[in-house]
C-alpha atoms as a PDB file:
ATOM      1  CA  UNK A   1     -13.729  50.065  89.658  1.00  0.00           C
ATOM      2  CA  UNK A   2     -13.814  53.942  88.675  1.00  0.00           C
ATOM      3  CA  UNK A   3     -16.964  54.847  86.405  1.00  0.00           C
ATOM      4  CA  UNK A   4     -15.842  55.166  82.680  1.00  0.00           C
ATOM      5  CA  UNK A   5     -15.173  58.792  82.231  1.00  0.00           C
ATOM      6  CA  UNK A   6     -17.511  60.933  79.845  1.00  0.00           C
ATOM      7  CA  UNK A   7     -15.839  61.990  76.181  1.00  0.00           C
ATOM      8  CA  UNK A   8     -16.184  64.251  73.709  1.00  0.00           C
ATOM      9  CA  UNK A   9     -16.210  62.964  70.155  1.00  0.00           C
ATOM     10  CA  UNK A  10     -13.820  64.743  67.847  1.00  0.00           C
ATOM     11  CA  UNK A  11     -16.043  65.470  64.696  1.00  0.00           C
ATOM     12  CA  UNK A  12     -15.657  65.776  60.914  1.00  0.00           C
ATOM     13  CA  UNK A  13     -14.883  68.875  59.923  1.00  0.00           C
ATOM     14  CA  UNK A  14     -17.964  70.791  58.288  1.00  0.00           C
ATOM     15  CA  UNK A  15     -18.856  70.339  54.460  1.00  0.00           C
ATOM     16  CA  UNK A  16     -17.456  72.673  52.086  1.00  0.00           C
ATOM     17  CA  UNK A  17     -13.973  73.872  53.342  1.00  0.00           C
ATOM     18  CA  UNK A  18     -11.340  74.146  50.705  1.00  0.00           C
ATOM     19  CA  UNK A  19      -8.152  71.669  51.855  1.00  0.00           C
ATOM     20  CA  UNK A  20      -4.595  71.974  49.913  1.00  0.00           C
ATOM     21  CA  UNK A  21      -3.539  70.845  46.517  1.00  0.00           C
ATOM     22  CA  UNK A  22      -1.484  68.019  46.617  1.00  0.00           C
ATOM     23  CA  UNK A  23       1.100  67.733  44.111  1.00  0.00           C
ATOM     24  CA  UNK A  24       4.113  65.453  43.730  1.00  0.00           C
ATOM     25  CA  UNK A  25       6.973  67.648  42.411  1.00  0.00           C
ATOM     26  CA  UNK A  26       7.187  71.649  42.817  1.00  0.00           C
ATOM     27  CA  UNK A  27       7.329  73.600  40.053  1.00  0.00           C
ATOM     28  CA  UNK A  28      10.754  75.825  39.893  1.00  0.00           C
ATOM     29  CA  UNK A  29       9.455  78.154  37.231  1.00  0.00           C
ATOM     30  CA  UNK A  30       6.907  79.491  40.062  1.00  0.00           C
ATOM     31  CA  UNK A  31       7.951  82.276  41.497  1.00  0.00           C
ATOM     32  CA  UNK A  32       7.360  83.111  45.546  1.00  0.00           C
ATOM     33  CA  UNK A  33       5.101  85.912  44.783  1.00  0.00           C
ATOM     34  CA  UNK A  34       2.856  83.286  42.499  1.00  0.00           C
ATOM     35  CA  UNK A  35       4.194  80.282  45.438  1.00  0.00           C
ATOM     36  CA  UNK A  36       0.390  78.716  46.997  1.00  0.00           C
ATOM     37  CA  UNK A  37       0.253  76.171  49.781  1.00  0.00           C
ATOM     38  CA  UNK A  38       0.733  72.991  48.645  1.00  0.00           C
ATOM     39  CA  UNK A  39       1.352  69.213  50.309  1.00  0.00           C
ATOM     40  CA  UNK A  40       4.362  67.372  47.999  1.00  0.00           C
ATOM     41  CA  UNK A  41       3.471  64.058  48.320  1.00  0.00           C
ATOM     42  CA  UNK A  42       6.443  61.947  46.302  1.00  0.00           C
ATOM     43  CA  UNK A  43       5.130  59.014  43.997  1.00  0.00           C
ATOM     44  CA  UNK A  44       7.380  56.938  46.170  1.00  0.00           C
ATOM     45  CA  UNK A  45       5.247  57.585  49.593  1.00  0.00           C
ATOM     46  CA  UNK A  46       2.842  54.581  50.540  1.00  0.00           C
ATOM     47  CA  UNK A  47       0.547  55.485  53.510  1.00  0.00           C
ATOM     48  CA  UNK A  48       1.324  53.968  56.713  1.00  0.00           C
ATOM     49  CA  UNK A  49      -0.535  51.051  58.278  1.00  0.00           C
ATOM     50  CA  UNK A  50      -1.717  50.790  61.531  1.00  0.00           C
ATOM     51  CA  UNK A  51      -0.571  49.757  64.372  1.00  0.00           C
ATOM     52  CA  UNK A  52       2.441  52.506  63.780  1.00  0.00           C
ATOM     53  CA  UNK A  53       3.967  54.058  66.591  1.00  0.00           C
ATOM     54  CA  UNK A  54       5.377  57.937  65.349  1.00  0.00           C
ATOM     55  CA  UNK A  55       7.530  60.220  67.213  1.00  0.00           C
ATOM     56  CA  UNK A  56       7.804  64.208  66.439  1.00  0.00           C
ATOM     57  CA  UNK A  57      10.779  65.335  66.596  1.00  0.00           C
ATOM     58  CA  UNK A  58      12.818  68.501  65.939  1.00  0.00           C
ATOM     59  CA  UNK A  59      15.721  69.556  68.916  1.00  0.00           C
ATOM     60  CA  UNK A  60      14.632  73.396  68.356  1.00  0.00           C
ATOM     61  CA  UNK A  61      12.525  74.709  70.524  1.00  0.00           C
ATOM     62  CA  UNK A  62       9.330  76.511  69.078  1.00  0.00           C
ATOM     63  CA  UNK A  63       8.715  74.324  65.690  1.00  0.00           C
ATOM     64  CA  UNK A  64       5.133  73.580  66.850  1.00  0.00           C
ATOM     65  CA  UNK A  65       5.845  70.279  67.721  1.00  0.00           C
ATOM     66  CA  UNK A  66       3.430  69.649  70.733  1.00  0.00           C
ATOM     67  CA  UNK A  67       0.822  71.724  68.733  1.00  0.00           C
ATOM     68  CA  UNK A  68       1.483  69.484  65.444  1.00  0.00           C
ATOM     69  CA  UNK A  69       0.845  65.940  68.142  1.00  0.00           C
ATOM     70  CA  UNK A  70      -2.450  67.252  69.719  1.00  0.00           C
ATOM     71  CA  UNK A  71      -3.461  68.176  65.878  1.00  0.00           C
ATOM     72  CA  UNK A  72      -2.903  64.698  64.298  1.00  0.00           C
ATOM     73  CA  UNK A  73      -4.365  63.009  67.315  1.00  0.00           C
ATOM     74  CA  UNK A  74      -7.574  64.882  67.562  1.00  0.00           C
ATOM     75  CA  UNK A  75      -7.446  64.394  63.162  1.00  0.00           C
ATOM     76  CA  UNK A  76      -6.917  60.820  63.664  1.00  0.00           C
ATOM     77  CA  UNK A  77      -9.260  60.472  66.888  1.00  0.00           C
ATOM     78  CA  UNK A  78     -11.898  61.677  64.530  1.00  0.00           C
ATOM     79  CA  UNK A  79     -11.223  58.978  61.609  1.00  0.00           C
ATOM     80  CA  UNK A  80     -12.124  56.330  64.326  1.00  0.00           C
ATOM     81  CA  UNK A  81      -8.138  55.795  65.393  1.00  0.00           C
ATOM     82  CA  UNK A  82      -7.893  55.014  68.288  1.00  0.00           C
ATOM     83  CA  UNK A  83      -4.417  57.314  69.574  1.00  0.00           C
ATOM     84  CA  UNK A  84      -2.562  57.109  72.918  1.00  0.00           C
ATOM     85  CA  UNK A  85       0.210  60.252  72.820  1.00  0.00           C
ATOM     86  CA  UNK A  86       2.639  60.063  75.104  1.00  0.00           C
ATOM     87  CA  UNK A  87       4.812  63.155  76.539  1.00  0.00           C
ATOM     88  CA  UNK A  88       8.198  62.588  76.352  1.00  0.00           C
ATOM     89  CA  UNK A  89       9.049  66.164  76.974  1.00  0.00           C
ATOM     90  CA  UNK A  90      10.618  66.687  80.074  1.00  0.00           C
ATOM     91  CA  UNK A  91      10.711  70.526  79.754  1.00  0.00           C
ATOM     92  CA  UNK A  92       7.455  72.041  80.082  1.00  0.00           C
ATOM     93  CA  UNK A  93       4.953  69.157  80.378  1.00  0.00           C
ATOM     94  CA  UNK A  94       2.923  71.433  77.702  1.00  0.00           C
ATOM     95  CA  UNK A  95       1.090  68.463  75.898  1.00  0.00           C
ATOM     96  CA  UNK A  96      -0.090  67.036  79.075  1.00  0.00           C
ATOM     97  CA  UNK A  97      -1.674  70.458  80.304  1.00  0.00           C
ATOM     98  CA  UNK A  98      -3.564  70.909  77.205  1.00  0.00           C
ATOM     99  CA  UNK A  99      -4.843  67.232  76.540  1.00  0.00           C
ATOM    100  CA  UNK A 100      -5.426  66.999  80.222  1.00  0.00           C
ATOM    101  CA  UNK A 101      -6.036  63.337  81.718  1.00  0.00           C
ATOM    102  CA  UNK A 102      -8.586  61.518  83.530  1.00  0.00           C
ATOM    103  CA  UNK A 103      -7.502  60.464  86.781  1.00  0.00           C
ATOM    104  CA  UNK A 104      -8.874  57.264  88.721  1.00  0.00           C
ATOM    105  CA  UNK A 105     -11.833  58.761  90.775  1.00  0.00           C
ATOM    106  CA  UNK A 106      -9.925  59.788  94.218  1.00  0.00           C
ATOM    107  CA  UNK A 107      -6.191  59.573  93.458  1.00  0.00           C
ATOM    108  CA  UNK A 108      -4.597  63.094  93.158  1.00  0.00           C
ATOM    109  CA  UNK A 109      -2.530  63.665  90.181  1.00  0.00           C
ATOM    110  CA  UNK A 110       0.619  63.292  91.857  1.00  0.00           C
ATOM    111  CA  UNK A 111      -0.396  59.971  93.071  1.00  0.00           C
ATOM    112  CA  UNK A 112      -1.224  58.472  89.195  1.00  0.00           C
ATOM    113  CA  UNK A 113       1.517  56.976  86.594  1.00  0.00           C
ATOM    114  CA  UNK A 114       3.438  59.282  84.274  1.00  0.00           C
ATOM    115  CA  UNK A 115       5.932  58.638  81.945  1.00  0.00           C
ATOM    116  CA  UNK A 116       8.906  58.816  84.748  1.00  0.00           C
ATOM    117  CA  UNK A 117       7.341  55.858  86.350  1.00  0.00           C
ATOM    118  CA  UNK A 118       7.457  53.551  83.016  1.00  0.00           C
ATOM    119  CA  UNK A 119      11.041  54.602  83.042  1.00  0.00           C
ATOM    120  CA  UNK A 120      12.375  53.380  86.297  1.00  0.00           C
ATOM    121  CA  UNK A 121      10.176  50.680  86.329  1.00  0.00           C
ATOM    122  CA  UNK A 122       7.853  51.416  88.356  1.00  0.00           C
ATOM    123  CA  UNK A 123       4.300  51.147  85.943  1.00  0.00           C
ATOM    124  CA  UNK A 124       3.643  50.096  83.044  1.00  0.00           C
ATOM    125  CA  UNK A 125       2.989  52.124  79.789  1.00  0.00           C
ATOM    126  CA  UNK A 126      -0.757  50.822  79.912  1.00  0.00           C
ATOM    127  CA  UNK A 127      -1.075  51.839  83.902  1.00  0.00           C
ATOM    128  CA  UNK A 128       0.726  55.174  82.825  1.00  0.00           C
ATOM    129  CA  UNK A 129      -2.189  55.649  79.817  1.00  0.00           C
ATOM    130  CA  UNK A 130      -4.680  57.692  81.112  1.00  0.00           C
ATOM    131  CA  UNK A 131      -8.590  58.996  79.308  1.00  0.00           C
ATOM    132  CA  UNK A 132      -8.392  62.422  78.369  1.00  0.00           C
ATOM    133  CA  UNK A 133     -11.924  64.301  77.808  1.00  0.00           C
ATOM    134  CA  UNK A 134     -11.607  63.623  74.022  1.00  0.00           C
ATOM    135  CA  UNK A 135     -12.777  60.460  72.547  1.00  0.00           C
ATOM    136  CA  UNK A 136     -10.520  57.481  71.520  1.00  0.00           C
ATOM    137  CA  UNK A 137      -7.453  60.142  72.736  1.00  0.00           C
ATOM    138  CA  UNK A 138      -5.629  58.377  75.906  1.00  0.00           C
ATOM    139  CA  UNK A 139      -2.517  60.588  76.948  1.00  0.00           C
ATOM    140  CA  UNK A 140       0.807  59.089  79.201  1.00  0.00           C
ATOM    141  CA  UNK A 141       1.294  62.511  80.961  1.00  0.00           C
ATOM    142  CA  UNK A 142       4.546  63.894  81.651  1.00  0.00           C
ATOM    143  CA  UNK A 143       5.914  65.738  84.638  1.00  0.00           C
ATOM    144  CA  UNK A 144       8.351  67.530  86.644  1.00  0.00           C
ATOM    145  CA  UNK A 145      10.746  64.532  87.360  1.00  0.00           C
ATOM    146  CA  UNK A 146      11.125  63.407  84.168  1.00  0.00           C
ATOM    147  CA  UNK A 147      14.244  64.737  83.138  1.00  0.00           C
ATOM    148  CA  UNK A 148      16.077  62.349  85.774  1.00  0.00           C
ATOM    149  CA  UNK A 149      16.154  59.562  82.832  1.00  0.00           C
ATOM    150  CA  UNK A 150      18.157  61.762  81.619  1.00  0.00           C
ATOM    151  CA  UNK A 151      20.206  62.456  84.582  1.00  0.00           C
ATOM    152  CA  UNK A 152      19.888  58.702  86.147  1.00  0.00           C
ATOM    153  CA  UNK A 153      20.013  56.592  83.697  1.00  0.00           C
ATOM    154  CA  UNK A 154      18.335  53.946  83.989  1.00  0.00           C
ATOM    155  CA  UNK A 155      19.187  50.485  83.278  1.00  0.00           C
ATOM    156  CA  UNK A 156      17.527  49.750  79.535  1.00  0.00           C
ATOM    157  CA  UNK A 157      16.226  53.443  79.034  1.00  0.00           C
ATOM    158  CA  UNK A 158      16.793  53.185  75.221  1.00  0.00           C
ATOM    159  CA  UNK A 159      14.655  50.171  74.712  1.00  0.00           C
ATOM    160  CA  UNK A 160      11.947  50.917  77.332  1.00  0.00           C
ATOM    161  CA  UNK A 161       9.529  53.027  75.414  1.00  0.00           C
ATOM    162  CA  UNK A 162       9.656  49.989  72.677  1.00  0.00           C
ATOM    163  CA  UNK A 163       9.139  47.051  74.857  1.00  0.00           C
ATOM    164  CA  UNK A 164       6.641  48.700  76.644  1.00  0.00           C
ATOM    165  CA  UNK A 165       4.505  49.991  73.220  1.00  0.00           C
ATOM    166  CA  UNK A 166       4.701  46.293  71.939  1.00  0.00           C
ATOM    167  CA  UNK A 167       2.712  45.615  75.129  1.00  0.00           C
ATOM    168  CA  UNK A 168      -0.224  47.290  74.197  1.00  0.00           C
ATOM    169  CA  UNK A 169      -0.371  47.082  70.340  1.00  0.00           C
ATOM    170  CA  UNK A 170      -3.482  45.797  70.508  1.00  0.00           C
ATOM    171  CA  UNK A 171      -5.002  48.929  72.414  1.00  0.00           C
ATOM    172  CA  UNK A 172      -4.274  51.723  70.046  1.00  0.00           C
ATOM    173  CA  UNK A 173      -4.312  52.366  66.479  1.00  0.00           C
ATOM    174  CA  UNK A 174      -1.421  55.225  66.388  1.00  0.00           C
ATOM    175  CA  UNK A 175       0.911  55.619  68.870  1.00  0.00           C
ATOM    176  CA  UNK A 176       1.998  59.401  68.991  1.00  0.00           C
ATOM    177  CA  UNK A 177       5.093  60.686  71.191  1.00  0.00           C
ATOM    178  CA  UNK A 178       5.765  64.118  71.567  1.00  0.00           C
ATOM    179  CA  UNK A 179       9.942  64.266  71.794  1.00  0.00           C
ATOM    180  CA  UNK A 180      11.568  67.305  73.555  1.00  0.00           C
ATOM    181  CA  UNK A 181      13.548  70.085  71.905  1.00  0.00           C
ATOM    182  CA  UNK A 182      17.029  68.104  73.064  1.00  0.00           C
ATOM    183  CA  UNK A 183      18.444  65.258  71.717  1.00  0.00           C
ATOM    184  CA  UNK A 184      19.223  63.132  74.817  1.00  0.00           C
ATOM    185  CA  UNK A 185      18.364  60.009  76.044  1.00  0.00           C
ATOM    186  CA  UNK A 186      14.221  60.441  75.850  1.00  0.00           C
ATOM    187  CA  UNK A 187      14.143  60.962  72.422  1.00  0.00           C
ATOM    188  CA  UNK A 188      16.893  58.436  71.816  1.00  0.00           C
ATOM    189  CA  UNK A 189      14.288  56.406  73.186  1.00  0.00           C
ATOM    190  CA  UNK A 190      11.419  57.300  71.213  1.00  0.00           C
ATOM    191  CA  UNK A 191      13.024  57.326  68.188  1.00  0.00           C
ATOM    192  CA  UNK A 192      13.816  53.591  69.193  1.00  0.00           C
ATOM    193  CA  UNK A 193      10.475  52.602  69.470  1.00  0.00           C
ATOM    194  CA  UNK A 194       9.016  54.420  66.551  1.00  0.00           C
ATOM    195  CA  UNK A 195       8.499  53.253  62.695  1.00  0.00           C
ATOM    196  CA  UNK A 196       8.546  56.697  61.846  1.00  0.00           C
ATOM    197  CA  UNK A 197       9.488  60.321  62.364  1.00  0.00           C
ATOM    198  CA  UNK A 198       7.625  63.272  61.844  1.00  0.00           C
ATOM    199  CA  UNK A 199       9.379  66.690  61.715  1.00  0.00           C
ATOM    200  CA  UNK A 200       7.386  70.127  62.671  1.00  0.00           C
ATOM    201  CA  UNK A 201       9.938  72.687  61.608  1.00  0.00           C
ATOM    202  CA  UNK A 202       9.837  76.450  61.057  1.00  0.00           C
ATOM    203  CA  UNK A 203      11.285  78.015  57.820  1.00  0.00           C
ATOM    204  CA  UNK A 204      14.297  79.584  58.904  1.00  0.00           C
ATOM    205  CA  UNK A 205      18.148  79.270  58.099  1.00  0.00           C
ATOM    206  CA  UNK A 206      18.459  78.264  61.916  1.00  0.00           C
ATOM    207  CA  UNK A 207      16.132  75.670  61.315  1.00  0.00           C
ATOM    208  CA  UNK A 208      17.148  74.056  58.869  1.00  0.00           C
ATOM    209  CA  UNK A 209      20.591  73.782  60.727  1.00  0.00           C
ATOM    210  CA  UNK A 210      18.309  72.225  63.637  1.00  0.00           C
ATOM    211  CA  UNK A 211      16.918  69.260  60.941  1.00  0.00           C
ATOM    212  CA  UNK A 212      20.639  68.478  59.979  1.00  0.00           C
ATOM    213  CA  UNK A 213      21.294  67.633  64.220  1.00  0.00           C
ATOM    214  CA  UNK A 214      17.962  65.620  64.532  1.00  0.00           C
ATOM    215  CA  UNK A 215      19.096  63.603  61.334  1.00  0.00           C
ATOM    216  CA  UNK A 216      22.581  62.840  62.851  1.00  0.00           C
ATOM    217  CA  UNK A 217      20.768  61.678  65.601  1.00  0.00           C
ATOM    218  CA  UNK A 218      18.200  59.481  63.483  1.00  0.00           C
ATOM    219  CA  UNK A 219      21.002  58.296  61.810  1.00  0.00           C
ATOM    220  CA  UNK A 220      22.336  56.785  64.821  1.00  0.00           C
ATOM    221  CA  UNK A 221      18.964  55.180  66.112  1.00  0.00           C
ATOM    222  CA  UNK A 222      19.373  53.785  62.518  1.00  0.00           C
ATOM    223  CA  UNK A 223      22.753  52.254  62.989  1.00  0.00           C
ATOM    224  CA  UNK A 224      22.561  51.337  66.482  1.00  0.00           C
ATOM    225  CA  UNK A 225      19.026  50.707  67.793  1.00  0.00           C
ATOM    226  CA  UNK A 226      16.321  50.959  65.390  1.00  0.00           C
ATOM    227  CA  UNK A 227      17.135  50.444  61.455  1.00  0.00           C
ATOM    228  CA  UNK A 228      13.597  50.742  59.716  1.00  0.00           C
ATOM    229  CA  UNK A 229      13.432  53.957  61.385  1.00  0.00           C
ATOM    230  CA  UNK A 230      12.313  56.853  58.724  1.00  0.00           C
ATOM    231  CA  UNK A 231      11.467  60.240  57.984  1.00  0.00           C
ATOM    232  CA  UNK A 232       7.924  60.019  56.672  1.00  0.00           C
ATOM    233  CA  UNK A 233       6.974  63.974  56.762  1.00  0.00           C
ATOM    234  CA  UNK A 234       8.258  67.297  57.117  1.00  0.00           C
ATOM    235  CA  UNK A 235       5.626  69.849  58.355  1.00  0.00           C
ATOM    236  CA  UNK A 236       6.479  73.845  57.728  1.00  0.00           C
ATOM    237  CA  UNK A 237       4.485  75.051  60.694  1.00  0.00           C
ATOM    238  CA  UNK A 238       3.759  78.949  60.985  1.00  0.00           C
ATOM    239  CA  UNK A 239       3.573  79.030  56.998  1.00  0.00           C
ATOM    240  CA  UNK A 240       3.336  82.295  55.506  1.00  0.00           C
ATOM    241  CA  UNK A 241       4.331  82.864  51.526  1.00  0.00           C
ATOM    242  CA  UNK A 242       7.980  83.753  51.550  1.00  0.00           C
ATOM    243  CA  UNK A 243      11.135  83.145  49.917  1.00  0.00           C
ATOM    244  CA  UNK A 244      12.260  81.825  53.355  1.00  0.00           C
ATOM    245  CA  UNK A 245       9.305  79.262  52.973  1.00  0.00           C
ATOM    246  CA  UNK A 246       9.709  78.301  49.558  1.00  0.00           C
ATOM    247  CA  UNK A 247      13.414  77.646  49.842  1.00  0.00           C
ATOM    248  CA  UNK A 248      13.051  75.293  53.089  1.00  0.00           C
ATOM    249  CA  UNK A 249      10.400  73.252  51.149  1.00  0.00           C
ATOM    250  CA  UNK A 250      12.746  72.934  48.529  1.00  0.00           C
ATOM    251  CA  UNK A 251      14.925  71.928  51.006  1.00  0.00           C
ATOM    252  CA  UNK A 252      13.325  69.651  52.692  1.00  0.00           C
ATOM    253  CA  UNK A 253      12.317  67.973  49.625  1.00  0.00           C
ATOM    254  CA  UNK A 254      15.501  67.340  48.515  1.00  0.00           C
ATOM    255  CA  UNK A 255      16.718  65.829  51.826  1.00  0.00           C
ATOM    256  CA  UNK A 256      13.805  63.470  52.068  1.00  0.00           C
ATOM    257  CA  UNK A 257      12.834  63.050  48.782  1.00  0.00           C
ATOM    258  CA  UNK A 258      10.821  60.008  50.057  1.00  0.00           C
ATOM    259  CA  UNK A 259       8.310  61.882  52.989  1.00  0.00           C
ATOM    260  CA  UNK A 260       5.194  64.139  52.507  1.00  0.00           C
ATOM    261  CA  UNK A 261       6.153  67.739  53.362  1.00  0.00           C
ATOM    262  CA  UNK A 262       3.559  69.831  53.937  1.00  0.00           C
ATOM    263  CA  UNK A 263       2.869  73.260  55.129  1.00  0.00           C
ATOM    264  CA  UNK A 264       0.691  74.235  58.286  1.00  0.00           C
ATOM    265  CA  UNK A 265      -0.605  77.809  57.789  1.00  0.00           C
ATOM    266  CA  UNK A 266      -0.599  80.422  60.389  1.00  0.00           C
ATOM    267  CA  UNK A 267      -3.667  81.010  62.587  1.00  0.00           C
ATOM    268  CA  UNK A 268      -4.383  83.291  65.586  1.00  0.00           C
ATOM    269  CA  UNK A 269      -7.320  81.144  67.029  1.00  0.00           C
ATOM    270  CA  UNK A 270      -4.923  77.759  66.672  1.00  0.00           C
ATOM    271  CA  UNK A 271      -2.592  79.703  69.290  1.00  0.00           C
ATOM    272  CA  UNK A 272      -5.816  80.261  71.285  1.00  0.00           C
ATOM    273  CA  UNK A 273      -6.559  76.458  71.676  1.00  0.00           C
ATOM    274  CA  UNK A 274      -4.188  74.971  74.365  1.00  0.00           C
ATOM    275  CA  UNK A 275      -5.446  77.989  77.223  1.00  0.00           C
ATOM    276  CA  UNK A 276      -9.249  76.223  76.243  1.00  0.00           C
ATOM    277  CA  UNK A 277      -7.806  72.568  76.970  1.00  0.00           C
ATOM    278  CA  UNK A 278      -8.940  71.989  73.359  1.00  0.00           C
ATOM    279  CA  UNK A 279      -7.930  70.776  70.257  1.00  0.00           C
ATOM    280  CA  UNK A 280      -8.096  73.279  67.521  1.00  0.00           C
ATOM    281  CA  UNK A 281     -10.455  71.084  65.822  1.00  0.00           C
ATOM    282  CA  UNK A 282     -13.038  71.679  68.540  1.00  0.00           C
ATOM    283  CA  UNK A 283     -12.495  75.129  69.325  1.00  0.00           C
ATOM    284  CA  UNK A 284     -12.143  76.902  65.658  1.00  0.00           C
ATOM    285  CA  UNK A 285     -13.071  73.459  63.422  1.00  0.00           C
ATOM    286  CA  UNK A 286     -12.440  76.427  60.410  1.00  0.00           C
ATOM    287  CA  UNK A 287      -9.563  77.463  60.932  1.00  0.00           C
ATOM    288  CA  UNK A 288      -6.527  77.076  58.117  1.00  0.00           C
ATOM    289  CA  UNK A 289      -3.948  74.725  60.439  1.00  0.00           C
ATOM    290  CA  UNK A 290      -7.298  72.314  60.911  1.00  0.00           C
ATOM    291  CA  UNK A 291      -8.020  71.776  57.612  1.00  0.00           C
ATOM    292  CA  UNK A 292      -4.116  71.167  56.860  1.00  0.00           C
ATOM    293  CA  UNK A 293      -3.520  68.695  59.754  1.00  0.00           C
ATOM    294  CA  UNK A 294      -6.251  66.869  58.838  1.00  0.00           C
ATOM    295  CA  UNK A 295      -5.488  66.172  55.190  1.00  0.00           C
ATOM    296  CA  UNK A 296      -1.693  65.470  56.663  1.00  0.00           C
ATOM    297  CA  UNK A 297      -3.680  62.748  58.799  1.00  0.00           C
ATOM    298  CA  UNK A 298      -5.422  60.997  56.474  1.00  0.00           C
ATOM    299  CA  UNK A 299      -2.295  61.140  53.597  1.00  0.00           C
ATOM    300  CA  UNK A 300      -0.166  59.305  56.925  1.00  0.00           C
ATOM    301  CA  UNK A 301      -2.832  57.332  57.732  1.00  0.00           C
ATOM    302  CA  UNK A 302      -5.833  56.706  56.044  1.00  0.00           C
ATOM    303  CA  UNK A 303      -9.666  56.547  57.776  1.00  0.00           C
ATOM    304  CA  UNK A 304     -10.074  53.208  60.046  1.00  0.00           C
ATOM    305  CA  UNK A 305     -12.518  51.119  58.675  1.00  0.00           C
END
């Protein structure tokens, strides 16, 4: 049996940082010059209960979306959660560089499960669910190959990722999945075996056209595959004050008048974190985005007991 690897805990943050007002309507006689930061949390919204399996989603490339999963896992890591993310990008494999796993003790990478395996069959999602160096963080990494589900095809592809979650339910708290910026068969799948969506989106005329694709595509999960699927928050990643910013929150409201949306500010050391193989809450625990994902976190889900 390989020795239990060493990880690092994924503190608090540090006493006396100032974290977002939360508010549960905007007010239109604001202008964009007077326009603060701000988390819209509807009187509708009940937090989520765990187990919950979420999948981020948004087909644009470039909304923060892998930066938004490592975020809210290292938040929820740190409330005593205990978080498996899974890749489902077939792109880039960006999340599973960053939260790097543990391999077995003498098996080379390309000789451990990834997500292409669980797939075709050939592992299961808890031999696919690797350590990472981050406490109560376990990652199913991505690769290379993976975009021949969506080539292939193979046989029960949409259901997979569900069946295989239900499996190990009793292992994790949260189960995060990291969709790629298509909208094929992958996230087909995730969205299948998620309770909820979470949408990282820039504010941008393109991307709000991008949100209006992903919901025709939740809307057909809905119909066809998953019906208590739901948007439960809308991040505005990047955030800067703007008109531009202001009118997609607005927007956003109004299109999910049930979900949290929230803004992530803009931080040069957050875009500094994946090169460490960090979380942002380890290597700047300070900075602006931290503070937001983490009060994000615990409005989703709140502190393990």
């Amino acid at each position: 049996m390989s020795p239990t690897p060493q990880t690092v805990p994924l503190p608090a943050l540090p006493d006396g940082l100032t974290f977002l007002d939360i508010v549960t309507e905007w007010d239109p006689a604001v202008s964009y010059q007077d326009w603060r930061p701000q988390i819209l949390v509807p009187k509708t919204f009940r937090p989520l209960a765990a187990p919950r399996t979420v999948v981020l989603a948004n087909q644009k490339g470039g909304a923060a979306k892998t930066t938004s999963t490592v975020e809210l896992a290292a938040a929820l890591a740190a409330m005593s959660h205990r978080v498996l993310v899974i890749d489902a990008d077939p792109q880039r494999a960006a999340l599973s560089a960053w939260l790097l796993p543990v391999y077995p003790e003498g098996l080379a990478a390309a000789d451990c499960r990834t997500l292409t395996d669980v797939f075709f069959g050939d592992a299961t999602l808890a031999e696919a669910a690797h350590p990472t160096n981050f406490e109560r963080i376990h990652i199913v990494p991505s690769g290379t190959t993976l975009g021949r589900v969506e080539s292939d095809r193979p046989v029960g592809a949409e259901t997979c990722l569900r069946e295989e979650i239900e499996a190990v339910r009793d292992r994790f708290d949260v189960v995060l999945i990291d969709a790629g910026p298509t909208l094929g068969l992958l996230t087909v799948a995730a969205m299948t075996a998620a309770d909820d969506v979470v949408i990282p989106t820039l504010a941008s005329g393109l991307d709000i056209e991008g949100v209006d694709d992903l919901q025709d595509t939740i809307d057909r999960v809905r119909r066809r595959l998953n019906p208590k699927l739901s948007v439960r928050a809308v991040l505005i990643t990047v955030w800067d004050k703007s008109t531009v910013a202001r009118d997609m929150a607005t927007a956003m409201t109004d299109r999910y008048p049930d979900a949290i949306v929230a803004p992530v500010r803009r931080s040069t050391r957050a875009k500094e974190a994946p090169a460490a193989k960090e979380p942002t809450r380890l290597y700047e625990p300070t900075a602006a985005p931290v503070r937001d994902y983490d009060q994000i976190a615990r409005l989703l889900l709140p502190k393990a007991i």
